[in-house]
PDB file of N, CA and C in Angstrom:
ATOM      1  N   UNK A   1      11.980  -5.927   8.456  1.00  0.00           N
ATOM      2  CA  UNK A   1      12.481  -4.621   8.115  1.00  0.00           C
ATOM      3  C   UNK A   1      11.288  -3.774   7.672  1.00  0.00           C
ATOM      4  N   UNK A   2      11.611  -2.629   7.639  1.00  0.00           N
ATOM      5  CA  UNK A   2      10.392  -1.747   7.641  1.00  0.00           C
ATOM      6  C   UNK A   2      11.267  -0.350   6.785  1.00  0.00           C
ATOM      7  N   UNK A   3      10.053  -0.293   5.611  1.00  0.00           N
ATOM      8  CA  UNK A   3      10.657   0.497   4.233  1.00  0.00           C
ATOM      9  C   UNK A   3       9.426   1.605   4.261  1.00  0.00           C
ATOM     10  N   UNK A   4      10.013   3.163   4.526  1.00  0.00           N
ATOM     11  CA  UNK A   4       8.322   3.569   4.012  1.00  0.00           C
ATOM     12  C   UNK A   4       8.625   4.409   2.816  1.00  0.00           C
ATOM     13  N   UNK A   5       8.240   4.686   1.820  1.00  0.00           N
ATOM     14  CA  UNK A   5       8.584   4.643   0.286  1.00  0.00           C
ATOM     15  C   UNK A   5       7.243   5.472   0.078  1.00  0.00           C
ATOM     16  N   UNK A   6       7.104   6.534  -1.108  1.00  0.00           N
ATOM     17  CA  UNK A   6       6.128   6.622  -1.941  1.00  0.00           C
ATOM     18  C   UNK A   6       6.293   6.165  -3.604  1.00  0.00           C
ATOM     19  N   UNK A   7       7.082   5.110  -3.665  1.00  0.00           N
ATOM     20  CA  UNK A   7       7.075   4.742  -5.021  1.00  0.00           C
ATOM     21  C   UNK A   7       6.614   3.401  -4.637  1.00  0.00           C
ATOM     22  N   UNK A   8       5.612   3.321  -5.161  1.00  0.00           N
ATOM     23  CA  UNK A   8       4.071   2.175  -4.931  1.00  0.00           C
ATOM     24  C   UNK A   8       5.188   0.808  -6.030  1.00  0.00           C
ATOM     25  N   UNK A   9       5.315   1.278  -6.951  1.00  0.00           N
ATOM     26  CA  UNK A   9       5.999   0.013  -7.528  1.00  0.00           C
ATOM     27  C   UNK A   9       7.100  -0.568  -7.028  1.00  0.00           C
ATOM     28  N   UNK A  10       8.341   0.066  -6.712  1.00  0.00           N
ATOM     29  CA  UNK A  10       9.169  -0.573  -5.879  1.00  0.00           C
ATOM     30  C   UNK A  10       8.518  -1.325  -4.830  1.00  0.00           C
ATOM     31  N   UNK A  11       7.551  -0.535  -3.998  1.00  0.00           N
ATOM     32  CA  UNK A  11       6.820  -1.217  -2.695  1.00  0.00           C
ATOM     33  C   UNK A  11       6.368  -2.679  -3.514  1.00  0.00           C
ATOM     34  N   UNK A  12       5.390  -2.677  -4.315  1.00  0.00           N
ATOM     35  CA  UNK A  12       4.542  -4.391  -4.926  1.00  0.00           C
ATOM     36  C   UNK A  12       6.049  -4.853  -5.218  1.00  0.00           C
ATOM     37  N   UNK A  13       6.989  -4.631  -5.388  1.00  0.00           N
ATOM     38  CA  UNK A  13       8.253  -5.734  -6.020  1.00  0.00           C
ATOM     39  C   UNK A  13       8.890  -6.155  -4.680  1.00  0.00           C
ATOM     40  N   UNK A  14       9.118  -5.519  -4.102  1.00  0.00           N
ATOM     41  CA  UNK A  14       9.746  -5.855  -2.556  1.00  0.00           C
ATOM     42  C   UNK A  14       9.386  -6.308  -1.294  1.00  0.00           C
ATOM     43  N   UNK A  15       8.116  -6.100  -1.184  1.00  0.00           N
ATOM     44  CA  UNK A  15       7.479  -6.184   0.014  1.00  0.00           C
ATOM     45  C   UNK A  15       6.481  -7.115   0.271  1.00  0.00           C
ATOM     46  N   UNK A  16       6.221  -7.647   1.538  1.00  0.00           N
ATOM     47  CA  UNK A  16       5.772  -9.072   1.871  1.00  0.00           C
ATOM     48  C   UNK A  16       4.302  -8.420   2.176  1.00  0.00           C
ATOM     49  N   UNK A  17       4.403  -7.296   2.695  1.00  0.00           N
ATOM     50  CA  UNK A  17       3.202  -7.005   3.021  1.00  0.00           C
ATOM     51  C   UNK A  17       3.160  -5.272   3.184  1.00  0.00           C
ATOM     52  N   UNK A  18       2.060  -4.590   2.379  1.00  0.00           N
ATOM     53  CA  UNK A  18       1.891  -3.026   2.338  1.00  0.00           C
ATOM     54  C   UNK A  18       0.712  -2.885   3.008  1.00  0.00           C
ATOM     55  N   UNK A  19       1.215  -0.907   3.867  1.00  0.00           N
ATOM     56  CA  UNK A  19       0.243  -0.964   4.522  1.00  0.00           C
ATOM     57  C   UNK A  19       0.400   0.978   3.791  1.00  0.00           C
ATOM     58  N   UNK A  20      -0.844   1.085   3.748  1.00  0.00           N
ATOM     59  CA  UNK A  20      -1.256   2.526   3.029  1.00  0.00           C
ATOM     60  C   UNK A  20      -1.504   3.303   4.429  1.00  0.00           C
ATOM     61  N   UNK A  21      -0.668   4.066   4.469  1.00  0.00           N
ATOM     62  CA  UNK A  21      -1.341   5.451   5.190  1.00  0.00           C
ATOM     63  C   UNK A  21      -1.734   6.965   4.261  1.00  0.00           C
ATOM     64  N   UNK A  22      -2.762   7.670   5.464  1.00  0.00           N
ATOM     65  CA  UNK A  22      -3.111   8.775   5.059  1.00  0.00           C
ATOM     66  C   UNK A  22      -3.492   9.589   6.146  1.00  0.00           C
ATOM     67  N   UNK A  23      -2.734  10.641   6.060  1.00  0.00           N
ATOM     68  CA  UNK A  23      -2.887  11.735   7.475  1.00  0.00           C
ATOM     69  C   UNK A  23      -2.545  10.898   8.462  1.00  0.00           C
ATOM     70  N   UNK A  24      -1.387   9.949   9.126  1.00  0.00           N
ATOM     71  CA  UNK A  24      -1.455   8.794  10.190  1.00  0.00           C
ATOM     72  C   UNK A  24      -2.214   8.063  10.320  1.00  0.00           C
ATOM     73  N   UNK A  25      -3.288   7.826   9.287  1.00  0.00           N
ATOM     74  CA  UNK A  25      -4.078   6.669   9.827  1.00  0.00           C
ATOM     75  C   UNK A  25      -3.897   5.378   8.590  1.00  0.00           C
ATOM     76  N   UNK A  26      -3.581   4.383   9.250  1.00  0.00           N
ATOM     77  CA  UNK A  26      -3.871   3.079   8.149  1.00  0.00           C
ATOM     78  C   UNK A  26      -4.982   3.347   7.549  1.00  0.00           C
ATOM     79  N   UNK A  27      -4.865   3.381   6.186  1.00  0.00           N
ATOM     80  CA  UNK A  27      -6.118   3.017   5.062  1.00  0.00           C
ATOM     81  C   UNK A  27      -6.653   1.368   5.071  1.00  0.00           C
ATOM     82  N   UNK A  28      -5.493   1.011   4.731  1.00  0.00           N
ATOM     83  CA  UNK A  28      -5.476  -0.433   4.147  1.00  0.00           C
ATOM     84  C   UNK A  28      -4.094  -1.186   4.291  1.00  0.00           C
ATOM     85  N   UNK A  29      -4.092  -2.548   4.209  1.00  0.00           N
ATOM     86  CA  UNK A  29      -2.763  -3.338   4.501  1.00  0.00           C
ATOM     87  C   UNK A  29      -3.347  -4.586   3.842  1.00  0.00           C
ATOM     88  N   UNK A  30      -2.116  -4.841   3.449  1.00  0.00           N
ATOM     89  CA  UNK A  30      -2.552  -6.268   3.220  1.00  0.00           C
ATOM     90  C   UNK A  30      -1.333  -6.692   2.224  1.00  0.00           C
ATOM     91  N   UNK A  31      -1.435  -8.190   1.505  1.00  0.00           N
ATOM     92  CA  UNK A  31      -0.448  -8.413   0.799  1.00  0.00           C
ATOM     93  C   UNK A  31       0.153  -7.742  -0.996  1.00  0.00           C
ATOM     94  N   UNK A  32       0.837  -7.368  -1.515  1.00  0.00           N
ATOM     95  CA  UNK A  32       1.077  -6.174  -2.299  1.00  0.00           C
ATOM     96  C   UNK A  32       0.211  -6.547  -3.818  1.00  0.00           C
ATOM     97  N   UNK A  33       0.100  -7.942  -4.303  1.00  0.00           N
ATOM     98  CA  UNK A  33      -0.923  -8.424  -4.877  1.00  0.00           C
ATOM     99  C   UNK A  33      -2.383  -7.710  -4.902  1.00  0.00           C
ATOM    100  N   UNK A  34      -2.644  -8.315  -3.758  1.00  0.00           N
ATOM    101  CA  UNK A  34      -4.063  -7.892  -3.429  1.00  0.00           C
ATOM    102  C   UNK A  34      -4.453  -6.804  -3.561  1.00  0.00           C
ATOM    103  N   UNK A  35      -3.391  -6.112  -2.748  1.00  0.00           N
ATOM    104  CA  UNK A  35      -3.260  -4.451  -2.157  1.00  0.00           C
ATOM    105  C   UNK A  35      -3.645  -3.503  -3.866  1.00  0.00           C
ATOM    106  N   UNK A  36      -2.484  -4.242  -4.721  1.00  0.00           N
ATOM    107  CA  UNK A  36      -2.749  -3.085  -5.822  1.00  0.00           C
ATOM    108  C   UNK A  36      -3.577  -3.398  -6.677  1.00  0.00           C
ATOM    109  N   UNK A  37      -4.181  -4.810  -7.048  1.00  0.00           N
ATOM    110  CA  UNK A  37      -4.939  -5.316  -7.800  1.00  0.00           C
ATOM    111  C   UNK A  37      -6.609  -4.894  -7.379  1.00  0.00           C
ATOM    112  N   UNK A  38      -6.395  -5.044  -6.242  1.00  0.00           N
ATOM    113  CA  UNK A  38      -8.300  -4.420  -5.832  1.00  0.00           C
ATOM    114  C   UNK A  38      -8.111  -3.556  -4.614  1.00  0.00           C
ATOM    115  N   UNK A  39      -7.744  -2.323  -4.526  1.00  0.00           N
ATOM    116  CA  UNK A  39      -7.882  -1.504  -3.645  1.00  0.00           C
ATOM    117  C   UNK A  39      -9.101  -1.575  -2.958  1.00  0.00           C
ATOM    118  N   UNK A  40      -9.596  -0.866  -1.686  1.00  0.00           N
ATOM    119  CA  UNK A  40     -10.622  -1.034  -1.541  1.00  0.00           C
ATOM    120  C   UNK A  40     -11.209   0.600  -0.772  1.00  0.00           C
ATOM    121  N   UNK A  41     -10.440   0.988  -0.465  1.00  0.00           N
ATOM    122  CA  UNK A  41     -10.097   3.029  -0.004  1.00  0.00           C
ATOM    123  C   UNK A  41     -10.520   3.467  -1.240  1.00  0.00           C
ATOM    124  N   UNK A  42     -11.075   4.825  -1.310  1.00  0.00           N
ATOM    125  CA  UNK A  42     -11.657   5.471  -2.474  1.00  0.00           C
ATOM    126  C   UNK A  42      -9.831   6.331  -2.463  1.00  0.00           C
ATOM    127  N   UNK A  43      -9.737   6.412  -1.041  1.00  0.00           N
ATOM    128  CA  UNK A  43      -7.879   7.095  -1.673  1.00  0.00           C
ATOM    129  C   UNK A  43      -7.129   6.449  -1.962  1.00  0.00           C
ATOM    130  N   UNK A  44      -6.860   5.416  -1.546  1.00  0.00           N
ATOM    131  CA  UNK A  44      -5.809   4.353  -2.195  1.00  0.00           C
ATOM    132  C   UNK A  44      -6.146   4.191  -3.232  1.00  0.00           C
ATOM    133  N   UNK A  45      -7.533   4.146  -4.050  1.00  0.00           N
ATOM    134  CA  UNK A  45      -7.755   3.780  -5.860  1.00  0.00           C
ATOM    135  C   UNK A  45      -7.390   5.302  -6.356  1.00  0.00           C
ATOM    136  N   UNK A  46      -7.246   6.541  -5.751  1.00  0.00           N
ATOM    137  CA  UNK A  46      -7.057   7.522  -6.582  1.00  0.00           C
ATOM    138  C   UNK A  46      -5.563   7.875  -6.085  1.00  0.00           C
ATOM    139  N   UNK A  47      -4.442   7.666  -5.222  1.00  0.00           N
ATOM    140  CA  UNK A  47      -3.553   7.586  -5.012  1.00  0.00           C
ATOM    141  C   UNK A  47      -2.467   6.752  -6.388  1.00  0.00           C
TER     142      UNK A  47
END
């Protein structure tokens, strides 16, 4: 199933795997752990 959400916390509680967009383009993906614990996008850390 496929959820697209801008509430980042619901997303880390629910989801097997997040993928960040910006302007249509993937930033970053990965598992929601990872994803919010060490960003690695200078927009995804200020997002």
């Amino acid at each position: 199933m496929l959820v697209v959400t801008h509430e980042m916390m619901f997303a880390k509680e629910v989801a097997d795997r997040v993928i960040y967009m910006c302007d249509g383009v993937i930033e970053e993906q990965g598992p929601p752990a990872e994803l919010f614990s060490s960003p690695k996008s200078d927009r995804l850390k200020s997002f």
